[in-house]
PDB file of N, CA and C in Angstrom:
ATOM      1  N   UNK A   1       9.578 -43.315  25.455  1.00  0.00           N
ATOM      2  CA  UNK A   1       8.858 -44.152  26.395  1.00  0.00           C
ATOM      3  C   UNK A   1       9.636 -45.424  26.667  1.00  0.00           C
ATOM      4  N   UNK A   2       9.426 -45.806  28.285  1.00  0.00           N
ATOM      5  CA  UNK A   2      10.141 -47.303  28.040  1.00  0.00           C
ATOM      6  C   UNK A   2       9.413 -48.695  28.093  1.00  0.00           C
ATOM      7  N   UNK A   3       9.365 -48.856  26.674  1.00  0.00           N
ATOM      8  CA  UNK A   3       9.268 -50.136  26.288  1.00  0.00           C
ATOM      9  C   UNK A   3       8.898 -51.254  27.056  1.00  0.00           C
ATOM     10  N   UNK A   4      10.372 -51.314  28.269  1.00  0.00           N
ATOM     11  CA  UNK A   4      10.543 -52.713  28.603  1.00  0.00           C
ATOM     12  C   UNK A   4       9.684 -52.874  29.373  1.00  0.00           C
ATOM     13  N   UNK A   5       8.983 -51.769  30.192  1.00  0.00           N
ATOM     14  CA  UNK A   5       8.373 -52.294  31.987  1.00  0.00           C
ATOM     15  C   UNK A   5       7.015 -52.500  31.022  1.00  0.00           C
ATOM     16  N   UNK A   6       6.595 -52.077  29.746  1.00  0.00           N
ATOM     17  CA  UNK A   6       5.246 -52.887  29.137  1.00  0.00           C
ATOM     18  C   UNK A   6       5.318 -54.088  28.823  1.00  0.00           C
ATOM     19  N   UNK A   7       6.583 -54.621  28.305  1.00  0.00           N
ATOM     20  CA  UNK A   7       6.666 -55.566  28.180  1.00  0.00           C
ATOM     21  C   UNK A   7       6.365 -56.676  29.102  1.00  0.00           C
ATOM     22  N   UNK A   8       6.885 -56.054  30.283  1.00  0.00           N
ATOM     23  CA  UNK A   8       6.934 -57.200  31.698  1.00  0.00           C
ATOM     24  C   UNK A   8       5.472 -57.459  32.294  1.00  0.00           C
ATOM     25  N   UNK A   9       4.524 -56.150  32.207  1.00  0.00           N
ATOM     26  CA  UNK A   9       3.717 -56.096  32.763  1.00  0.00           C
ATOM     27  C   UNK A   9       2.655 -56.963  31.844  1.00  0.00           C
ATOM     28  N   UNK A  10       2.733 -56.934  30.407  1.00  0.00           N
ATOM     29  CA  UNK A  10       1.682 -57.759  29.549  1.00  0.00           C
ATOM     30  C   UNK A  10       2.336 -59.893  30.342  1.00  0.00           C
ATOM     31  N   UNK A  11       3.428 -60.031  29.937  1.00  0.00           N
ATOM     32  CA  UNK A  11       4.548 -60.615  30.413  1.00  0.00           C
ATOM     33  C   UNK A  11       3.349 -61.468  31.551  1.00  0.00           C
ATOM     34  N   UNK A  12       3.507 -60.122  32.540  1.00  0.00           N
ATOM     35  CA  UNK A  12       2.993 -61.079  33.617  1.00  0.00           C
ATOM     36  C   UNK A  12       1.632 -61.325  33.546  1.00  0.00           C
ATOM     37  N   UNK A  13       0.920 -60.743  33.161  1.00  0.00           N
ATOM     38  CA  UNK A  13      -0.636 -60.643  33.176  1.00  0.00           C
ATOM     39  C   UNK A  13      -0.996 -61.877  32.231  1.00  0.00           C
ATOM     40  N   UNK A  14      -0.506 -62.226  31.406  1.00  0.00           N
ATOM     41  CA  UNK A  14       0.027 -63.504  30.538  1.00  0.00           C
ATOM     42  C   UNK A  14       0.182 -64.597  31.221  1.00  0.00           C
ATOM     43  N   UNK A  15       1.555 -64.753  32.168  1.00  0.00           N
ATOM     44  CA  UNK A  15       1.877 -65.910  33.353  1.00  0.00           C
ATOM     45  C   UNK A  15       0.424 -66.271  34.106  1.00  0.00           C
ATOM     46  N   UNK A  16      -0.067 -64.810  34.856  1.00  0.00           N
ATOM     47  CA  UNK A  16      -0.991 -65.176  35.486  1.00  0.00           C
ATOM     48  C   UNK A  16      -2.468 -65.768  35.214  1.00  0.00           C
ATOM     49  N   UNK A  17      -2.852 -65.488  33.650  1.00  0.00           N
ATOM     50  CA  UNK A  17      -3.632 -66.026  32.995  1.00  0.00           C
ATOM     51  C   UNK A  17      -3.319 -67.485  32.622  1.00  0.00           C
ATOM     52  N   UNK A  18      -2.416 -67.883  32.594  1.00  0.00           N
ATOM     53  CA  UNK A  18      -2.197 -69.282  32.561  1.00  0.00           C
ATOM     54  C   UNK A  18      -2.462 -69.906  33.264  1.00  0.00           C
ATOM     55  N   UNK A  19      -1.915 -69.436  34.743  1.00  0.00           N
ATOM     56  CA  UNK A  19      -1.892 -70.159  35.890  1.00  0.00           C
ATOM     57  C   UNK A  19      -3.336 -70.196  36.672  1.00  0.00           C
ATOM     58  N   UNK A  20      -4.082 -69.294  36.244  1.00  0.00           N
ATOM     59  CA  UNK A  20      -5.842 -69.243  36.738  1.00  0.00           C
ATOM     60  C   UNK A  20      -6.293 -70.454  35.672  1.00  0.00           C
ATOM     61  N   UNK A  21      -5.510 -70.189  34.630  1.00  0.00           N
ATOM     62  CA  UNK A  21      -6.090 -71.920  33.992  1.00  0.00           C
ATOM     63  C   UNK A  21      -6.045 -72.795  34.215  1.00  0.00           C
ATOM     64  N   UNK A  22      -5.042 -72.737  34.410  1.00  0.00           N
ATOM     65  CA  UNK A  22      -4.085 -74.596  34.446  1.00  0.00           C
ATOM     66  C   UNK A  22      -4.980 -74.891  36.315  1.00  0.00           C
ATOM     67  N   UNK A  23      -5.523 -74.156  37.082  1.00  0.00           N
ATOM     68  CA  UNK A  23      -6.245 -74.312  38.633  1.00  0.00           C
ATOM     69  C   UNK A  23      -7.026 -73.875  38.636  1.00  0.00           C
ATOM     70  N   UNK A  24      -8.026 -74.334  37.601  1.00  0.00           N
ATOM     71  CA  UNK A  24      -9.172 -73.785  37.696  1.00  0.00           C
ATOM     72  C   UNK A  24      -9.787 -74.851  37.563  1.00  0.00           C
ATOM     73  N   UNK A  25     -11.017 -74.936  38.868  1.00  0.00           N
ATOM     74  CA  UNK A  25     -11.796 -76.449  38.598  1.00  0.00           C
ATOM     75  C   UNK A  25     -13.304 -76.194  38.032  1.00  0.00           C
ATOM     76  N   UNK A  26     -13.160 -77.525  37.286  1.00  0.00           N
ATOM     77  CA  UNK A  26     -14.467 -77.976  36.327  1.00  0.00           C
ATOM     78  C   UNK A  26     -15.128 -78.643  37.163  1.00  0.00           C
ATOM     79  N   UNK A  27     -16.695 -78.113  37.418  1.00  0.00           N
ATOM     80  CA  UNK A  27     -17.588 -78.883  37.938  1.00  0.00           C
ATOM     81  C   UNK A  27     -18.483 -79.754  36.835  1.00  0.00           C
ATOM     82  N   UNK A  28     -18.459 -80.645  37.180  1.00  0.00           N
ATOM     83  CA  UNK A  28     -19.387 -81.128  36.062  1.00  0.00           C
ATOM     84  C   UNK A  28     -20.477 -82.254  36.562  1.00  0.00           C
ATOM     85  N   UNK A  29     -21.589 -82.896  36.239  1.00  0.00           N
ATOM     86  CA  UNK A  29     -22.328 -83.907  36.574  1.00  0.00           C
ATOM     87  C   UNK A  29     -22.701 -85.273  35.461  1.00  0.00           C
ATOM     88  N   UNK A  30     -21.931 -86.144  35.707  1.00  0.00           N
ATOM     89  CA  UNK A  30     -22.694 -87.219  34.585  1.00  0.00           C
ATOM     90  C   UNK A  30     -23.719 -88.480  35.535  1.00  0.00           C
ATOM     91  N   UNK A  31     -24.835 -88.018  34.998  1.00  0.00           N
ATOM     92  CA  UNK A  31     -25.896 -89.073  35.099  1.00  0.00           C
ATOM     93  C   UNK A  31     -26.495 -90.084  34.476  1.00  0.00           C
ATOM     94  N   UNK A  32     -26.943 -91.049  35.072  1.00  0.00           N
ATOM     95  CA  UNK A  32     -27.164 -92.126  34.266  1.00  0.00           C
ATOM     96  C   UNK A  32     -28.490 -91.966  34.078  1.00  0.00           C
ATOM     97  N   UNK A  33     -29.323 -92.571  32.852  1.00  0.00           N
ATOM     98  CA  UNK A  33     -30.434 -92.433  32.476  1.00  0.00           C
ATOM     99  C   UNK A  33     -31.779 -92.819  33.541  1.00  0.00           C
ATOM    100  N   UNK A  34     -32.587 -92.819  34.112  1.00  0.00           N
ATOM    101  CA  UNK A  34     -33.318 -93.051  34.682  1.00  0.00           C
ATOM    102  C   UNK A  34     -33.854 -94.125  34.453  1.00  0.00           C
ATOM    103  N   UNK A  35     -34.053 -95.274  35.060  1.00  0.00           N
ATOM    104  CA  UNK A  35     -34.959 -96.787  34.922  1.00  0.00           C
ATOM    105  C   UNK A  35     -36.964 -96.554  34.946  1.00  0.00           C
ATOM    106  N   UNK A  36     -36.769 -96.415  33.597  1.00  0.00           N
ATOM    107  CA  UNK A  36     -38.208 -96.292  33.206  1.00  0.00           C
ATOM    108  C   UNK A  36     -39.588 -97.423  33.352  1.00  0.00           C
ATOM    109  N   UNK A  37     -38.534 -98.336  33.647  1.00  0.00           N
ATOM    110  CA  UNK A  37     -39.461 -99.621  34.023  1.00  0.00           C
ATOM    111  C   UNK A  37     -39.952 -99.757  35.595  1.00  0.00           C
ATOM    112  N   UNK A  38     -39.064 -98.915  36.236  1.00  0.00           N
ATOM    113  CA  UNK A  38     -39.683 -98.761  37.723  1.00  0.00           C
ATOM    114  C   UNK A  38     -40.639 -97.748  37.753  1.00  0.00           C
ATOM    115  N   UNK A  39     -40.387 -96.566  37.002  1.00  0.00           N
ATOM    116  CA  UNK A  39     -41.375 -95.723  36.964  1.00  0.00           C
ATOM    117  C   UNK A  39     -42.704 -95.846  36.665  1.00  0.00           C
ATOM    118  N   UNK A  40     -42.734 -96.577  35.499  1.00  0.00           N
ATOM    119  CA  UNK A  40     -43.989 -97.060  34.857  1.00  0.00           C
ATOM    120  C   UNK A  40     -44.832 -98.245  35.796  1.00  0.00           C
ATOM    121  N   UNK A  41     -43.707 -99.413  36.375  1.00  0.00           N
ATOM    122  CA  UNK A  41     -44.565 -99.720  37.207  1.00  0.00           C
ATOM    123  C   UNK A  41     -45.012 -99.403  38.458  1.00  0.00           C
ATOM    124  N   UNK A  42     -44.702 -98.220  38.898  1.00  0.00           N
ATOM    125  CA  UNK A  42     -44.747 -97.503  40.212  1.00  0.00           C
ATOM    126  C   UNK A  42     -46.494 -96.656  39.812  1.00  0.00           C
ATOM    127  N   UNK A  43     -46.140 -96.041  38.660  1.00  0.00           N
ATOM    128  CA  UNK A  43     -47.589 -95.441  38.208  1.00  0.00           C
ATOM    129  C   UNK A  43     -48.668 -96.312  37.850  1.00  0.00           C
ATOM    130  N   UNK A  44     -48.206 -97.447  37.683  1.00  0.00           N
ATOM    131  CA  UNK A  44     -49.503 -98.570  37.180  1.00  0.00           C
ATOM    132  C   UNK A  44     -49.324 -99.360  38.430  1.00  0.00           C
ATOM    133  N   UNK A  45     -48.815 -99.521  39.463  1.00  0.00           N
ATOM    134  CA  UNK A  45     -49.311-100.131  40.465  1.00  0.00           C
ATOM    135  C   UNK A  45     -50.747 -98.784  41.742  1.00  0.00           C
ATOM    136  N   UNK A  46     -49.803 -97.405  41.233  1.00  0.00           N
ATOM    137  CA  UNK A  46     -50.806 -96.108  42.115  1.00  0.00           C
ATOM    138  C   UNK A  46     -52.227 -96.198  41.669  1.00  0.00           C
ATOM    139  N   UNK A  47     -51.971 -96.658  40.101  1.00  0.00           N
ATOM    140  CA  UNK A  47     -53.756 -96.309  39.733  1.00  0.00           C
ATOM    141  C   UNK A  47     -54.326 -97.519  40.238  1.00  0.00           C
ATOM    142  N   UNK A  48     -53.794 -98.536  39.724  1.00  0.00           N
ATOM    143  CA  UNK A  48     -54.357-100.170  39.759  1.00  0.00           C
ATOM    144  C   UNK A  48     -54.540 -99.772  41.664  1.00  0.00           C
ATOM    145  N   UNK A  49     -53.958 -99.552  42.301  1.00  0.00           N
ATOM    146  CA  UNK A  49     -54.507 -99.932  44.229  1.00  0.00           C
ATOM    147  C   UNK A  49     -55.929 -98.298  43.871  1.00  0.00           C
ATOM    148  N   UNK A  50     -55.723 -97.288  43.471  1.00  0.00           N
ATOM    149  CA  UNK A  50     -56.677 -96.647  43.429  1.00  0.00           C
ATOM    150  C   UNK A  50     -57.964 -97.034  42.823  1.00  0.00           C
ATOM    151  N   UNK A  51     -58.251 -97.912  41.855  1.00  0.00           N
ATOM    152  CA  UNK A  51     -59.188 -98.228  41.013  1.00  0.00           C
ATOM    153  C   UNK A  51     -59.686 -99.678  41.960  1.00  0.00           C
ATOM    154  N   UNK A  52     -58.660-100.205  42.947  1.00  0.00           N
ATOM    155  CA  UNK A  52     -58.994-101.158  43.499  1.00  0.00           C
ATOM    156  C   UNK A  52     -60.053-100.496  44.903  1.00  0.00           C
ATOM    157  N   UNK A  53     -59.626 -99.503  45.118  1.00  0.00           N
ATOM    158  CA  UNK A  53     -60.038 -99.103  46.240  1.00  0.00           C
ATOM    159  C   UNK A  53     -61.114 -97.904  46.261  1.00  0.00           C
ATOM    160  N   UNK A  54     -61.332 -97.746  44.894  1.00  0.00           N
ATOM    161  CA  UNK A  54     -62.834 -97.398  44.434  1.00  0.00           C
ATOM    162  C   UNK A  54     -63.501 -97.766  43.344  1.00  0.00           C
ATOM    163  N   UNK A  55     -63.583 -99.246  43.916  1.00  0.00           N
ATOM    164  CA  UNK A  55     -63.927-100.168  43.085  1.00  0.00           C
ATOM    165  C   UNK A  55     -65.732-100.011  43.500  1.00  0.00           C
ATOM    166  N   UNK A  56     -65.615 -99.915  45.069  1.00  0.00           N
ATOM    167  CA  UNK A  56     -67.064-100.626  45.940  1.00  0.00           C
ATOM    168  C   UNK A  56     -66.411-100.202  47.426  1.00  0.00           C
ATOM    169  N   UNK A  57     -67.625-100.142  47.700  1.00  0.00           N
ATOM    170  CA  UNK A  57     -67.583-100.010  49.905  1.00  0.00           C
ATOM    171  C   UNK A  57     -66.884-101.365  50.131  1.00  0.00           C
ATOM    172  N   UNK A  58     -65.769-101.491  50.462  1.00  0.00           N
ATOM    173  CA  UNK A  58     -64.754-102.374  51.014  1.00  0.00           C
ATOM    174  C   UNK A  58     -64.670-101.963  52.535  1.00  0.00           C
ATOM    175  N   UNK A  59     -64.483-103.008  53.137  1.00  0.00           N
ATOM    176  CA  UNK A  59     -64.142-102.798  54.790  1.00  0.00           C
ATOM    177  C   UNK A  59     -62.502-102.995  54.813  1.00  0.00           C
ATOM    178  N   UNK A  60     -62.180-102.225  56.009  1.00  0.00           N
ATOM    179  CA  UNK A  60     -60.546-101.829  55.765  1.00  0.00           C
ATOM    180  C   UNK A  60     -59.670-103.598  55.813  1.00  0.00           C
ATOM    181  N   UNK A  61     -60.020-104.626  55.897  1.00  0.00           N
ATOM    182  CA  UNK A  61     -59.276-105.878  56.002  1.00  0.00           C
ATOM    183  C   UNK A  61     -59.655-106.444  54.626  1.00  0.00           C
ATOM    184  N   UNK A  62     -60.793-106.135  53.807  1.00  0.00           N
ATOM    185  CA  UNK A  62     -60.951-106.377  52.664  1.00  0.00           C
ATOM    186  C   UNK A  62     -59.757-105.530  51.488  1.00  0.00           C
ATOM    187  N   UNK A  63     -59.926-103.989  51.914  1.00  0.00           N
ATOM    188  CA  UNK A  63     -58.438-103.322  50.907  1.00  0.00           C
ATOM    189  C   UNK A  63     -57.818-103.580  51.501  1.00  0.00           C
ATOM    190  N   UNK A  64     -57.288-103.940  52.860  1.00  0.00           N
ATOM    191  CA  UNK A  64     -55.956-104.479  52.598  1.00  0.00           C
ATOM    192  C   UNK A  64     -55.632-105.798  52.088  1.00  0.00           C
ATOM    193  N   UNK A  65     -56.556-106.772  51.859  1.00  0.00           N
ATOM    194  CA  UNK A  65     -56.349-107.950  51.030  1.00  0.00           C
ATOM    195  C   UNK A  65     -56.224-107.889  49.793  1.00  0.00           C
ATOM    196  N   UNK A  66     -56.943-106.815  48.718  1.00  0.00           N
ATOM    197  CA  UNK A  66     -57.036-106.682  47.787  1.00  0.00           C
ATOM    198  C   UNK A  66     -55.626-105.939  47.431  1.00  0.00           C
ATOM    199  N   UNK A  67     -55.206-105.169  48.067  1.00  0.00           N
ATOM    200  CA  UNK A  67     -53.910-104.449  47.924  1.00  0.00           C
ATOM    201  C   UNK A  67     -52.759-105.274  47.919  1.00  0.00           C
ATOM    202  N   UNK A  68     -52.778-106.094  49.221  1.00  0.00           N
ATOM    203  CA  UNK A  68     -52.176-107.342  48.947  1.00  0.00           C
ATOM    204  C   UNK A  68     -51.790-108.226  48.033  1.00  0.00           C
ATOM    205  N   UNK A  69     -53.013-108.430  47.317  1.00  0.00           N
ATOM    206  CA  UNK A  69     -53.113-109.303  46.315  1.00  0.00           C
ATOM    207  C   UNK A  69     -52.521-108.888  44.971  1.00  0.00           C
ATOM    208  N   UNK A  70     -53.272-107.683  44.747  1.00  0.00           N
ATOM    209  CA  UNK A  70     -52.476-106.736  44.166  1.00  0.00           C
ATOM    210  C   UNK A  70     -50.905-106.877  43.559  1.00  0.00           C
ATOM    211  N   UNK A  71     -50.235-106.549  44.607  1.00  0.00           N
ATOM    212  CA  UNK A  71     -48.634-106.197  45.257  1.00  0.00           C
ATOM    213  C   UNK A  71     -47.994-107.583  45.048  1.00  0.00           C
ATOM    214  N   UNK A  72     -48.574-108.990  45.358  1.00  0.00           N
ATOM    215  CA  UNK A  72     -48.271-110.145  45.042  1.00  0.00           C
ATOM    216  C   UNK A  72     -48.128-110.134  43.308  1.00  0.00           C
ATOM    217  N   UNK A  73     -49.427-109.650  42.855  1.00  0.00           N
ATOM    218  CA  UNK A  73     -49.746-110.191  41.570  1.00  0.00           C
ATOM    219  C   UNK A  73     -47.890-109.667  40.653  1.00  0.00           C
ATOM    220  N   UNK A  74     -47.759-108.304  40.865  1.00  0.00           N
ATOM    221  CA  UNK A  74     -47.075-107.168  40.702  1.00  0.00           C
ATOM    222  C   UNK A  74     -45.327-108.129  41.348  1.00  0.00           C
ATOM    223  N   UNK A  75     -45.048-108.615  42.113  1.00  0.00           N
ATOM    224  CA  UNK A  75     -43.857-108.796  42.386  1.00  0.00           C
ATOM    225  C   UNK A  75     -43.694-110.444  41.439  1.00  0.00           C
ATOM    226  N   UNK A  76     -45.202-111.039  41.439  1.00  0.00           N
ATOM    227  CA  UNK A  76     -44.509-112.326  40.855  1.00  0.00           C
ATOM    228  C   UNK A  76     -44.151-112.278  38.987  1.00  0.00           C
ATOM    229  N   UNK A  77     -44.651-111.157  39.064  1.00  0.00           N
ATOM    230  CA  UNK A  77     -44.813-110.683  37.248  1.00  0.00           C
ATOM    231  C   UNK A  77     -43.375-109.583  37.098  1.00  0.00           C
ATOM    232  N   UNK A  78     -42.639-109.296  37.362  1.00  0.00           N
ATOM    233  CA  UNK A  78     -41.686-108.614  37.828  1.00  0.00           C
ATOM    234  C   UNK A  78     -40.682-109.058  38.676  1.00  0.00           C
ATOM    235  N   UNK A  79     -39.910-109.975  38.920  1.00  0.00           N
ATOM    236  CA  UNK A  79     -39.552-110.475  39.874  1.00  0.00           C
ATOM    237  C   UNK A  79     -37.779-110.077  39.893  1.00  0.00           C
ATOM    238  N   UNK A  80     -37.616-109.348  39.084  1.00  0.00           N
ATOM    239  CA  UNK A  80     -35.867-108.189  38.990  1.00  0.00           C
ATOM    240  C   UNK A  80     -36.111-107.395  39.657  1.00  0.00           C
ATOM    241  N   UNK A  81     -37.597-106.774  40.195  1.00  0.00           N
ATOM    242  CA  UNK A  81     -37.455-105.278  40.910  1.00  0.00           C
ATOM    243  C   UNK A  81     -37.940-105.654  42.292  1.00  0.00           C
ATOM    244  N   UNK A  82     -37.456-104.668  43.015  1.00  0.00           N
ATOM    245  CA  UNK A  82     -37.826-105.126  44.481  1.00  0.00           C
ATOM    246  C   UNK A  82     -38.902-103.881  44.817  1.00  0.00           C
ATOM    247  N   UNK A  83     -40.080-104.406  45.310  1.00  0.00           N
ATOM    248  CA  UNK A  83     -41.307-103.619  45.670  1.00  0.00           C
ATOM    249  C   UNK A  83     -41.348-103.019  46.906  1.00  0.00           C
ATOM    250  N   UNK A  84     -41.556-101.819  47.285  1.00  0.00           N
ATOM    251  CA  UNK A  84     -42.074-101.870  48.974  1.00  0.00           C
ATOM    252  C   UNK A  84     -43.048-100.997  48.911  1.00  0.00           C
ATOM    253  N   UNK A  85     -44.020-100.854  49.986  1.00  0.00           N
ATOM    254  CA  UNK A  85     -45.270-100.532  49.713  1.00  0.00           C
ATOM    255  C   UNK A  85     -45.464 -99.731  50.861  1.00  0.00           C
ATOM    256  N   UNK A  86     -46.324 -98.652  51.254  1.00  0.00           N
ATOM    257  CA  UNK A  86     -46.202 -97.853  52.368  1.00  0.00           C
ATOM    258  C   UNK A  86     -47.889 -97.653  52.333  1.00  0.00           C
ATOM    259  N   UNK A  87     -48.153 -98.132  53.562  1.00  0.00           N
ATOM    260  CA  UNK A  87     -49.634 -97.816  53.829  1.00  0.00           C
ATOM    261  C   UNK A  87     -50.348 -97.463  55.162  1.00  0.00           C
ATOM    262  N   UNK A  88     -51.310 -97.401  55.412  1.00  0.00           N
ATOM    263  CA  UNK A  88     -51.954 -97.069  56.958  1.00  0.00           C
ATOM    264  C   UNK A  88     -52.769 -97.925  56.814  1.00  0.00           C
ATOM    265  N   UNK A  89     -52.932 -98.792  57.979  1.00  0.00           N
ATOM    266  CA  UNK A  89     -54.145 -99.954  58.157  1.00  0.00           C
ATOM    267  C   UNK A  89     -55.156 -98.900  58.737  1.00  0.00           C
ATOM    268  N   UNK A  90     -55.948 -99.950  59.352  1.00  0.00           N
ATOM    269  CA  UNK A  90     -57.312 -99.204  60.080  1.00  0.00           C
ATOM    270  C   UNK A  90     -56.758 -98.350  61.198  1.00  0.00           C
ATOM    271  N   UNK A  91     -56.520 -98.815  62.180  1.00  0.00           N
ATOM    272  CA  UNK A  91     -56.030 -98.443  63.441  1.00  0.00           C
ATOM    273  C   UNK A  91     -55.322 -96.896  62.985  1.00  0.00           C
ATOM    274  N   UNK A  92     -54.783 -97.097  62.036  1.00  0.00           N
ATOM    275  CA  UNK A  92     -53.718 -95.401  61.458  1.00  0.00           C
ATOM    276  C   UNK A  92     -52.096 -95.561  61.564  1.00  0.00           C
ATOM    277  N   UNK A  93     -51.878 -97.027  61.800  1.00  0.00           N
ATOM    278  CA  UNK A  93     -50.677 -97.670  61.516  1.00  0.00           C
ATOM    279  C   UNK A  93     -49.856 -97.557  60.343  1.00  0.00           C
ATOM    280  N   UNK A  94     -48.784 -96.383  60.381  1.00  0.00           N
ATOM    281  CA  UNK A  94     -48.141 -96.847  59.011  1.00  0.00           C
ATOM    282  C   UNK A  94     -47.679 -98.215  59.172  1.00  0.00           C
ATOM    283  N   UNK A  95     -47.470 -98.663  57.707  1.00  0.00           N
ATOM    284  CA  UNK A  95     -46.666-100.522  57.525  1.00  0.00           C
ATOM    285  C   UNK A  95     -45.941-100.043  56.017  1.00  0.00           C
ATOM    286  N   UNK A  96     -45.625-101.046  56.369  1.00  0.00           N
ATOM    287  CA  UNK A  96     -44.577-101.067  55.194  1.00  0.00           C
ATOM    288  C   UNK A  96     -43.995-102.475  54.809  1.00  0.00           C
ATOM    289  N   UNK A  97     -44.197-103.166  53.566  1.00  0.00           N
ATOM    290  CA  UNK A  97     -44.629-104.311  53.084  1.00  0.00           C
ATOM    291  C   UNK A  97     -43.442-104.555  52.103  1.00  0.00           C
ATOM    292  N   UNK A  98     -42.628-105.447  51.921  1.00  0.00           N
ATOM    293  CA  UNK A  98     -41.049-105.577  50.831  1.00  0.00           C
ATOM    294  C   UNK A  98     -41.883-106.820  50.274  1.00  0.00           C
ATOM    295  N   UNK A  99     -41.205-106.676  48.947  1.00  0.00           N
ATOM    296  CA  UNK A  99     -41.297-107.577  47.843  1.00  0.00           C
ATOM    297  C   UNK A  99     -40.154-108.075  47.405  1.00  0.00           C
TER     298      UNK A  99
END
């Protein structure tokens, strides 16, 4: 048997295994941890306007004062995070309110 053309053929299958290595791309993802302090106050500002707004029969310029007030209380107690607020007045106006 001849030897050599096995040789060449492992040989190359060898080369070419290298070379699928050495160009072969790594996908990868590094993320940064999530800011838990926005979260938490994002969920304690949802209940706090919900508990405000079934508190009692409010007329719609009354929750929006109270929401208001709210959202004030919340940006001056916090004042590193920036707030924005998304709502519908009476009329069916979205608004949208920055802190």
């Amino acid at each position: 048997m001849n030897k050599r053309g096995q040789f060449f053929l492992i040989a190359a299958l060898v080369i070419v295994a290298v070379i699928i290595a050495l160009f072969t791309t790594y996908n990868y993802l590094k993320s940064e941890p999530a800011d838990s302090t926005s979260l938490y106050l994002a969920k304690e500002i949802d209940f706090e306007a919900s508990q405000v707004l079934s508190a009692g029969v409010l007329t719609q310029s009354e929750k929006e004062q109270k929401i208001q007030d709210l959202i004030t209380f919340y940006a001056k107690t916090n004042p590193d995070s920036d707030i924005a607020i998304f709502y519908i007045d009476s009329v069916g106006a979205a608004k949208v309110v920055l802190y």
